[in-house]
C-alpha atoms as a PDB file:
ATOM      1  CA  UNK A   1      62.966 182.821  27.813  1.00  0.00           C
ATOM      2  CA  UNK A   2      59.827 183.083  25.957  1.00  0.00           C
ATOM      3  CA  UNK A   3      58.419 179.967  24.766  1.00  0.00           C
ATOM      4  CA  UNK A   4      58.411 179.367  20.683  1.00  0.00           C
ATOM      5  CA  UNK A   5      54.703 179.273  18.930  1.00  0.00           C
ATOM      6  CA  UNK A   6      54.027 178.447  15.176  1.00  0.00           C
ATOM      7  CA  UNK A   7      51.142 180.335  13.718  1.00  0.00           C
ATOM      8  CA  UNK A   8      49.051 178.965  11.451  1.00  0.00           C
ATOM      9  CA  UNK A   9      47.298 180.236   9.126  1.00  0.00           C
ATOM     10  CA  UNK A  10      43.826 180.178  10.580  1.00  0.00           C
ATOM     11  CA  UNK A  11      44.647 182.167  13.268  1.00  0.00           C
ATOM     12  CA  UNK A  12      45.343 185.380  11.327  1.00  0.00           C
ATOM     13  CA  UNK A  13      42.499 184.682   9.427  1.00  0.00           C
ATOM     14  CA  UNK A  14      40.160 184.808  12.358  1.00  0.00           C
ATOM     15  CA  UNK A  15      42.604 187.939  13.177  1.00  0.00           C
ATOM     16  CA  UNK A  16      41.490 190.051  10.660  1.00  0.00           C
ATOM     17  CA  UNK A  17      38.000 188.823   9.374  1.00  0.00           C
ATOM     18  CA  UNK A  18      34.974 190.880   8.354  1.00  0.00           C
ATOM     19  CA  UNK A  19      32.706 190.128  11.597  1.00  0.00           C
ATOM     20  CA  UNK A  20      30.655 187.213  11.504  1.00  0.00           C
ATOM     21  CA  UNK A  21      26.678 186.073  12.000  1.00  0.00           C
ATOM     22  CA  UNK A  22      27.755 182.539  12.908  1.00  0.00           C
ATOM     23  CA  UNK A  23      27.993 182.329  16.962  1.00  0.00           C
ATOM     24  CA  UNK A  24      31.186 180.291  17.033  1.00  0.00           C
ATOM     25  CA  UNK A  25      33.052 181.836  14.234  1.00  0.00           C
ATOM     26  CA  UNK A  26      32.572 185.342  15.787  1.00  0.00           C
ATOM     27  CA  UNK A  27      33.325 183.838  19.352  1.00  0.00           C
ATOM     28  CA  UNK A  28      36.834 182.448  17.263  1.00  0.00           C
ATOM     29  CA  UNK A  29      37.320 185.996  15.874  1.00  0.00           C
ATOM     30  CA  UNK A  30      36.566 187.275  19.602  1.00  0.00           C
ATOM     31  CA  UNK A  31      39.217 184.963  21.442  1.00  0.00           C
ATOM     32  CA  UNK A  32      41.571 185.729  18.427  1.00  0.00           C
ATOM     33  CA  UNK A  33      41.944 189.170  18.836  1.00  0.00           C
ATOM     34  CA  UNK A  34      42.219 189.219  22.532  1.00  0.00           C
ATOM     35  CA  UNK A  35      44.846 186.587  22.334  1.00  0.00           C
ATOM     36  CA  UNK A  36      46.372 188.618  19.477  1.00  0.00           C
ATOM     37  CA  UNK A  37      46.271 191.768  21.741  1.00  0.00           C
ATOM     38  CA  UNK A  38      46.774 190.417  25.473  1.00  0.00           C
ATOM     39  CA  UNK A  39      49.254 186.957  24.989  1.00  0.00           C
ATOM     40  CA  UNK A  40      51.000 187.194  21.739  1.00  0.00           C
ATOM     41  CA  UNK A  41      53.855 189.204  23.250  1.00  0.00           C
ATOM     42  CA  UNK A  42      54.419 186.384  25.612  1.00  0.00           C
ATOM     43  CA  UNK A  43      55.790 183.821  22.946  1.00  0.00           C
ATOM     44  CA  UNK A  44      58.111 184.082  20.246  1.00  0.00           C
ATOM     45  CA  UNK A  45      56.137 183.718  17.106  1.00  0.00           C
ATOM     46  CA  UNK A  46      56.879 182.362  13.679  1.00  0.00           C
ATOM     47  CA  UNK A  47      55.439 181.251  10.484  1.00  0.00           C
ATOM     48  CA  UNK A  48      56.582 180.207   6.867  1.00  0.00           C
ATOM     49  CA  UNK A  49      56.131 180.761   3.486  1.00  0.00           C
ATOM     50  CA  UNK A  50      53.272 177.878   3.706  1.00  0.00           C
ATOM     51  CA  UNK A  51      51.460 180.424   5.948  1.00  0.00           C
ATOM     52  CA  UNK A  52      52.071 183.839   3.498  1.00  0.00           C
ATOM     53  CA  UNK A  53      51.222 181.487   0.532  1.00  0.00           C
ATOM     54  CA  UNK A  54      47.803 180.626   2.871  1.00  0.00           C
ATOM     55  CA  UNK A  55      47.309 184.624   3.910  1.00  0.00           C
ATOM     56  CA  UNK A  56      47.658 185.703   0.545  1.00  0.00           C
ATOM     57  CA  UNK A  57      45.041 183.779  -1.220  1.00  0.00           C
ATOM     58  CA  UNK A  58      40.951 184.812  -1.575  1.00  0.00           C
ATOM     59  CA  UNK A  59      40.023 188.001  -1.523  1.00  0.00           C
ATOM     60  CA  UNK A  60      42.515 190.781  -2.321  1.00  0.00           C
ATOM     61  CA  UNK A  61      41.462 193.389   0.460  1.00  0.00           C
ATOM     62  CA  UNK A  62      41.413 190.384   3.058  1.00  0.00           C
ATOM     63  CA  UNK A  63      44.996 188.670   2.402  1.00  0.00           C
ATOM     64  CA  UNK A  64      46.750 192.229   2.170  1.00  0.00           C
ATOM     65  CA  UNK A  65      45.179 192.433   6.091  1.00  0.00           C
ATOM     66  CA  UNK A  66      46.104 189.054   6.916  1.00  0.00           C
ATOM     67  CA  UNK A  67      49.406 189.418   5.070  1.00  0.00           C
ATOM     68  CA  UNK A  68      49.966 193.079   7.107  1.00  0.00           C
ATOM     69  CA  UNK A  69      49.608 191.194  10.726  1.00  0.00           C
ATOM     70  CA  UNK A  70      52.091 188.607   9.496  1.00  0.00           C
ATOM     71  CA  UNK A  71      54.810 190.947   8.036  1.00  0.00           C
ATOM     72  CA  UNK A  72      56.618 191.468  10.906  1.00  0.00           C
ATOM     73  CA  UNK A  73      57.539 187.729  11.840  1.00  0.00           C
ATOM     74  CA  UNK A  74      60.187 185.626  11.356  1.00  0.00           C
ATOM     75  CA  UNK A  75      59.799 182.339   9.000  1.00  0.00           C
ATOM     76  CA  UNK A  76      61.023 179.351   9.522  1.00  0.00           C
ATOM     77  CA  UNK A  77      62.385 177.125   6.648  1.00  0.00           C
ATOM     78  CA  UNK A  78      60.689 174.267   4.724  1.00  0.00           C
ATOM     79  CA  UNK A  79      63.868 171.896   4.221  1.00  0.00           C
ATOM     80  CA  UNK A  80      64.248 168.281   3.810  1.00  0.00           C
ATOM     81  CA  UNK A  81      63.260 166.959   7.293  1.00  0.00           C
ATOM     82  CA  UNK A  82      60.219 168.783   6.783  1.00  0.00           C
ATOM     83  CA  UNK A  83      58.919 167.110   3.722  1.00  0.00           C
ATOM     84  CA  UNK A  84      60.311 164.118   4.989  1.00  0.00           C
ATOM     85  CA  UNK A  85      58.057 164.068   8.508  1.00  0.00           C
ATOM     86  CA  UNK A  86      55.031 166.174   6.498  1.00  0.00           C
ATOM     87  CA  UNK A  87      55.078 163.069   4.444  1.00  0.00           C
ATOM     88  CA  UNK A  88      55.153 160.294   7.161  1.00  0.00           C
ATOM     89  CA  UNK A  89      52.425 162.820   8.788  1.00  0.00           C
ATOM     90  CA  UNK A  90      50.128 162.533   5.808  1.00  0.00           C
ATOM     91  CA  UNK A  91      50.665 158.787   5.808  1.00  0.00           C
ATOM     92  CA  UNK A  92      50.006 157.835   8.874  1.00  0.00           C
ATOM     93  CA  UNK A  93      47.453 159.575   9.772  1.00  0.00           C
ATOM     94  CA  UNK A  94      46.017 159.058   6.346  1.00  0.00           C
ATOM     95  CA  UNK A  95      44.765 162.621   5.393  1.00  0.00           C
ATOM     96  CA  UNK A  96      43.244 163.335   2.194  1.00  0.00           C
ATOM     97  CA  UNK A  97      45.460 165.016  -0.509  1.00  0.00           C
ATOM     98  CA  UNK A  98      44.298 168.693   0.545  1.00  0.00           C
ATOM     99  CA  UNK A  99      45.309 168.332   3.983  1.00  0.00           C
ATOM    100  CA  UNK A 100      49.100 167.855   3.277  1.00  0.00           C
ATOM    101  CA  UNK A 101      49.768 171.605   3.741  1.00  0.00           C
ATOM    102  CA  UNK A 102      47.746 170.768   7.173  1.00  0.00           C
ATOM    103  CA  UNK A 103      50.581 167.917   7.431  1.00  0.00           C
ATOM    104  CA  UNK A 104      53.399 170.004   6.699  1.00  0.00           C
ATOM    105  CA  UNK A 105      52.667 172.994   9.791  1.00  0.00           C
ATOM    106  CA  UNK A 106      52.590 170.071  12.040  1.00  0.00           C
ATOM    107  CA  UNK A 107      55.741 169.426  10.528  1.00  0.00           C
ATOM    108  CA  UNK A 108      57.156 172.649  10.377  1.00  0.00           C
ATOM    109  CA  UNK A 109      56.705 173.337  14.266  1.00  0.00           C
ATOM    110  CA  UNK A 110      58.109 169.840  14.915  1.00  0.00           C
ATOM    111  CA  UNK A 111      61.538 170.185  13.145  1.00  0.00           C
ATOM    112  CA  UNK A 112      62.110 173.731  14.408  1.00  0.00           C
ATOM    113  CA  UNK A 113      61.308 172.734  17.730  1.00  0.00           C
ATOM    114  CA  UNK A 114      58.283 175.139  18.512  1.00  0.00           C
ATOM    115  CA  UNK A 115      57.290 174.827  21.670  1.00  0.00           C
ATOM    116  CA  UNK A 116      53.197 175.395  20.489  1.00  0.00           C
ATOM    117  CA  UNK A 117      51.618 175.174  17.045  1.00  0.00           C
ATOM    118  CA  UNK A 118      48.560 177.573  17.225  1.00  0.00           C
ATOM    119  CA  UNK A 119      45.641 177.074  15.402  1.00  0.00           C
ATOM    120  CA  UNK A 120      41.574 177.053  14.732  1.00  0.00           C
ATOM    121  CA  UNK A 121      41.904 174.159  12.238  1.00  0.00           C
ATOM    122  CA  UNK A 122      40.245 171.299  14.122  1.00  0.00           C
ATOM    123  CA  UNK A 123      39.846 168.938  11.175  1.00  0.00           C
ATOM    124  CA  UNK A 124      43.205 168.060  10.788  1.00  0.00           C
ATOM    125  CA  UNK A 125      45.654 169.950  12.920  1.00  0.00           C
ATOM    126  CA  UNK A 126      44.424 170.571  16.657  1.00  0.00           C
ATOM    127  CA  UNK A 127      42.160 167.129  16.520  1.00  0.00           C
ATOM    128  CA  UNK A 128      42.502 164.939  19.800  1.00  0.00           C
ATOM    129  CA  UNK A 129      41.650 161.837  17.742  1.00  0.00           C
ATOM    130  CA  UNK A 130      45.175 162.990  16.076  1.00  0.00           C
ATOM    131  CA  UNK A 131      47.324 163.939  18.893  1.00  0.00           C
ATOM    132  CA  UNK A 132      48.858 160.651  19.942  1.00  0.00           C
ATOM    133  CA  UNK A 133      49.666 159.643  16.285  1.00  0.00           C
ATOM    134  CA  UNK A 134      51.254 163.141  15.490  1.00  0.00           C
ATOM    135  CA  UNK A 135      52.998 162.717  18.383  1.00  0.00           C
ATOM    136  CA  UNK A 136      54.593 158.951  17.602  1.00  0.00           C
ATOM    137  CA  UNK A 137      55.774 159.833  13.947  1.00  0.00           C
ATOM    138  CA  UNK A 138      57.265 163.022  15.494  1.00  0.00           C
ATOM    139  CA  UNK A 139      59.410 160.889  17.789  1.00  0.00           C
ATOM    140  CA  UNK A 140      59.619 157.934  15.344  1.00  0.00           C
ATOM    141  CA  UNK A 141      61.454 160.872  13.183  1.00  0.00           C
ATOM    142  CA  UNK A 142      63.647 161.995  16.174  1.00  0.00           C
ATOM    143  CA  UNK A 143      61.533 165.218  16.819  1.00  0.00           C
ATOM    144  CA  UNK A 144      58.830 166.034  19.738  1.00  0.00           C
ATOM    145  CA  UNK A 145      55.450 167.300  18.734  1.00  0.00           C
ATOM    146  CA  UNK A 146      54.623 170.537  19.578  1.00  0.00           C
ATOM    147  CA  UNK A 147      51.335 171.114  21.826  1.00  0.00           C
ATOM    148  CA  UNK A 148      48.758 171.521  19.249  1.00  0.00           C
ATOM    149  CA  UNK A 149      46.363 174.174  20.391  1.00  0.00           C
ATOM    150  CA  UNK A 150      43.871 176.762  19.623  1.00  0.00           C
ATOM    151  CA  UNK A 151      44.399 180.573  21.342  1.00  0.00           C
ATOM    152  CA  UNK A 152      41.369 180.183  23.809  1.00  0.00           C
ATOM    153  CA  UNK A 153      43.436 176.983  25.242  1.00  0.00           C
ATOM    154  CA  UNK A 154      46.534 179.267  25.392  1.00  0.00           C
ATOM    155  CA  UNK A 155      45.124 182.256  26.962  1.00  0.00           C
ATOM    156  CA  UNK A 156      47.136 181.714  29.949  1.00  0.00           C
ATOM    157  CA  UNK A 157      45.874 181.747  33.555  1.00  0.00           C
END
């Protein structure tokens, strides 16, 4: 059985970005698409409406590309226990207002019981400093954290 992996938003943005100057973003875009080409077939993959609402904002000819890798994968829904553990998230870890859609993937990937939450957002999602609080609310609210990770980490062997 493949494992279950929540993509966030980032990650198809690195997907399907105009090339970049900047060393790391273009190594990001680099690692992206090889883990888009060579590993994503190895996981089940989801997303939610949180990550289409994401794709589709900016630039018009970019979010119809981001929103044409996403269109083929499942969602999973934003219910109750989702808000509930987004909140306790944003609380506890005491993230500024913006980040609370940063809360709520963590969340997302929790309740549904995804295995991996893929992503290039450092600040607030796939931060070590973060990790061992994530994962105590998680549990506090009867759910285990998924690993937070970004695709070079998850590039197998």
């Amino acid at each position: 059985m493949k494992a279950r992996l929540y993509l966030e938003t980032t990650v198809p943005s690195y997907l399907t970005a105009w090339p970049s100057r900047d060393l790391i973003r273009a190594s990001h875009q680099q690692i992206t698409r090889e883990w888009w080409e060579n590993r994503r077939a190895d996981f089940q993959v989801f997303i939610s409406q949180l990550v289409l609402d994401e794709a589709a904002a900016g630039d018009p000819v970019a979010a119809r590309e981001r929103l044409t890798a996403l269109k083929e994968l499942p969602q999973l829904d934003i219910n109750d226990d989702v808000a509930a553990l987004a909140e306790a998230l944003v609380a506890a870890l005491a993230l500024p207002a913006k980040a609370g859609t940063d809360a709520a993937h963590i969340a997302l990937a929790a309740v549904h019981g995804m295995h991996f939450l893929l992503t290039w957002n450092c600040a607030h999602i796939a931060n070590a400093e973060m990790s061992a609080t994530i994962g105590s609310v998680c549990r506090d609210h009867g759910f285990t954290a998924p690993v937070i990770c970004t695709p070079e980490e998850l590039m197998g062997r």
